[in-house]
C-alpha atoms as a PDB file:
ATOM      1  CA  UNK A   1     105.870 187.727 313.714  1.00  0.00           C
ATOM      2  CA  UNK A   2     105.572 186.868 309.951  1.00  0.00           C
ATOM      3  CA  UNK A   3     105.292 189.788 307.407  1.00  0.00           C
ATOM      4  CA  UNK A   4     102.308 189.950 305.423  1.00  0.00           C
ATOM      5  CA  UNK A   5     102.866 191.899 302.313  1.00  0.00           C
ATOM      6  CA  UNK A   6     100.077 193.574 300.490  1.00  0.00           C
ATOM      7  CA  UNK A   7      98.345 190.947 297.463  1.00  0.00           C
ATOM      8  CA  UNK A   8      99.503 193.606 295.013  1.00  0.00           C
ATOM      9  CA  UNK A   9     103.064 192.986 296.289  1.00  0.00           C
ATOM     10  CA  UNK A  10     103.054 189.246 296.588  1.00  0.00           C
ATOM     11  CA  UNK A  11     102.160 189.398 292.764  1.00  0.00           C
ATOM     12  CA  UNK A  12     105.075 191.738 291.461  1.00  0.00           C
ATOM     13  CA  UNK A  13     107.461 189.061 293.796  1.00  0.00           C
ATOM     14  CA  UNK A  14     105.871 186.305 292.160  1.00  0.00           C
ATOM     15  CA  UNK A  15     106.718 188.003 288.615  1.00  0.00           C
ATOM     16  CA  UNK A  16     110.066 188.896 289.097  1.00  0.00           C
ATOM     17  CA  UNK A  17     110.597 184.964 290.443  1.00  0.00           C
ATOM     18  CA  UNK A  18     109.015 183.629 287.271  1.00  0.00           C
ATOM     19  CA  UNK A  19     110.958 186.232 285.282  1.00  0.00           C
ATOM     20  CA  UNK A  20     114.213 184.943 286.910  1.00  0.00           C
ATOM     21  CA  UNK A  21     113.235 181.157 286.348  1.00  0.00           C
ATOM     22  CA  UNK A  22     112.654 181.962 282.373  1.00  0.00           C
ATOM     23  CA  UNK A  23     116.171 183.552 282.116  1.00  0.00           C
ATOM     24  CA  UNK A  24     117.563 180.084 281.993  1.00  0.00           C
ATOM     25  CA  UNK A  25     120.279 181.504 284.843  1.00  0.00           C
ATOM     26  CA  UNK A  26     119.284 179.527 287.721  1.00  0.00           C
ATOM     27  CA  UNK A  27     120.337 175.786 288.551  1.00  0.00           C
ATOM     28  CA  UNK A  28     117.651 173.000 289.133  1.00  0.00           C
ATOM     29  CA  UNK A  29     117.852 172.753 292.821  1.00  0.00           C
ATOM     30  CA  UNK A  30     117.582 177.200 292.898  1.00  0.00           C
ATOM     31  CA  UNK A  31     114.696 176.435 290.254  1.00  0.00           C
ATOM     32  CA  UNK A  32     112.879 174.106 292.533  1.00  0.00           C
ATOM     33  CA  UNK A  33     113.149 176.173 295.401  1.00  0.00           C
ATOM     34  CA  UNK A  34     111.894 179.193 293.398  1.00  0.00           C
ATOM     35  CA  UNK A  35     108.918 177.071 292.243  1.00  0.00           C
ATOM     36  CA  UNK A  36     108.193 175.842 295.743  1.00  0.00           C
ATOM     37  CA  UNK A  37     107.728 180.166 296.364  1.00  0.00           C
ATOM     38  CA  UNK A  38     105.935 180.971 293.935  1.00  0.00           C
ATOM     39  CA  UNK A  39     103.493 178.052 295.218  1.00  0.00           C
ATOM     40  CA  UNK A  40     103.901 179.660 298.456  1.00  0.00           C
ATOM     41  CA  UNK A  41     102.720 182.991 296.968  1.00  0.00           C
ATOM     42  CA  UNK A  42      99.437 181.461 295.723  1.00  0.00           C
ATOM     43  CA  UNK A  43      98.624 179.892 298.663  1.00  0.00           C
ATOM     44  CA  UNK A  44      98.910 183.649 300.678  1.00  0.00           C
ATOM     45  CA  UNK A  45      96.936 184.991 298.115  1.00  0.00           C
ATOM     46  CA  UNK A  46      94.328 182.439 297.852  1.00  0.00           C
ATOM     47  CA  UNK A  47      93.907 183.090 301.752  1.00  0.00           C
ATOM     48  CA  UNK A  48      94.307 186.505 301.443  1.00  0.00           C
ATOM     49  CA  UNK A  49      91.087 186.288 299.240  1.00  0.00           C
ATOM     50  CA  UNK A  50      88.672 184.429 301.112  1.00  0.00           C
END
């Protein structure tokens, strides 16, 4: 069974990720990956909305 965090939640993770992928202190394969998430994160939100 998947968790299914609140929308409010899945924003202030998709902040922090974007925060970590502007410090410059991630490598490009970690950078993808935390990209890939973040598109992850709209998609859950964008279903949590309709």
């Amino acid at each position: 069974m998947a968790l299914k965090p609140s929308p409010m939640t899945a924003v202030l993770v998709q902040e922090a990720v974007v925060e970590k992928i502007k410090s410059g202190n991630v490598g490009s394969h970690e950078e993808e990956l935390l990209q890939d998430f973040c598109n992850d994160i709209d998609l859950y939100l964008v279903g949590v909305s309709i």
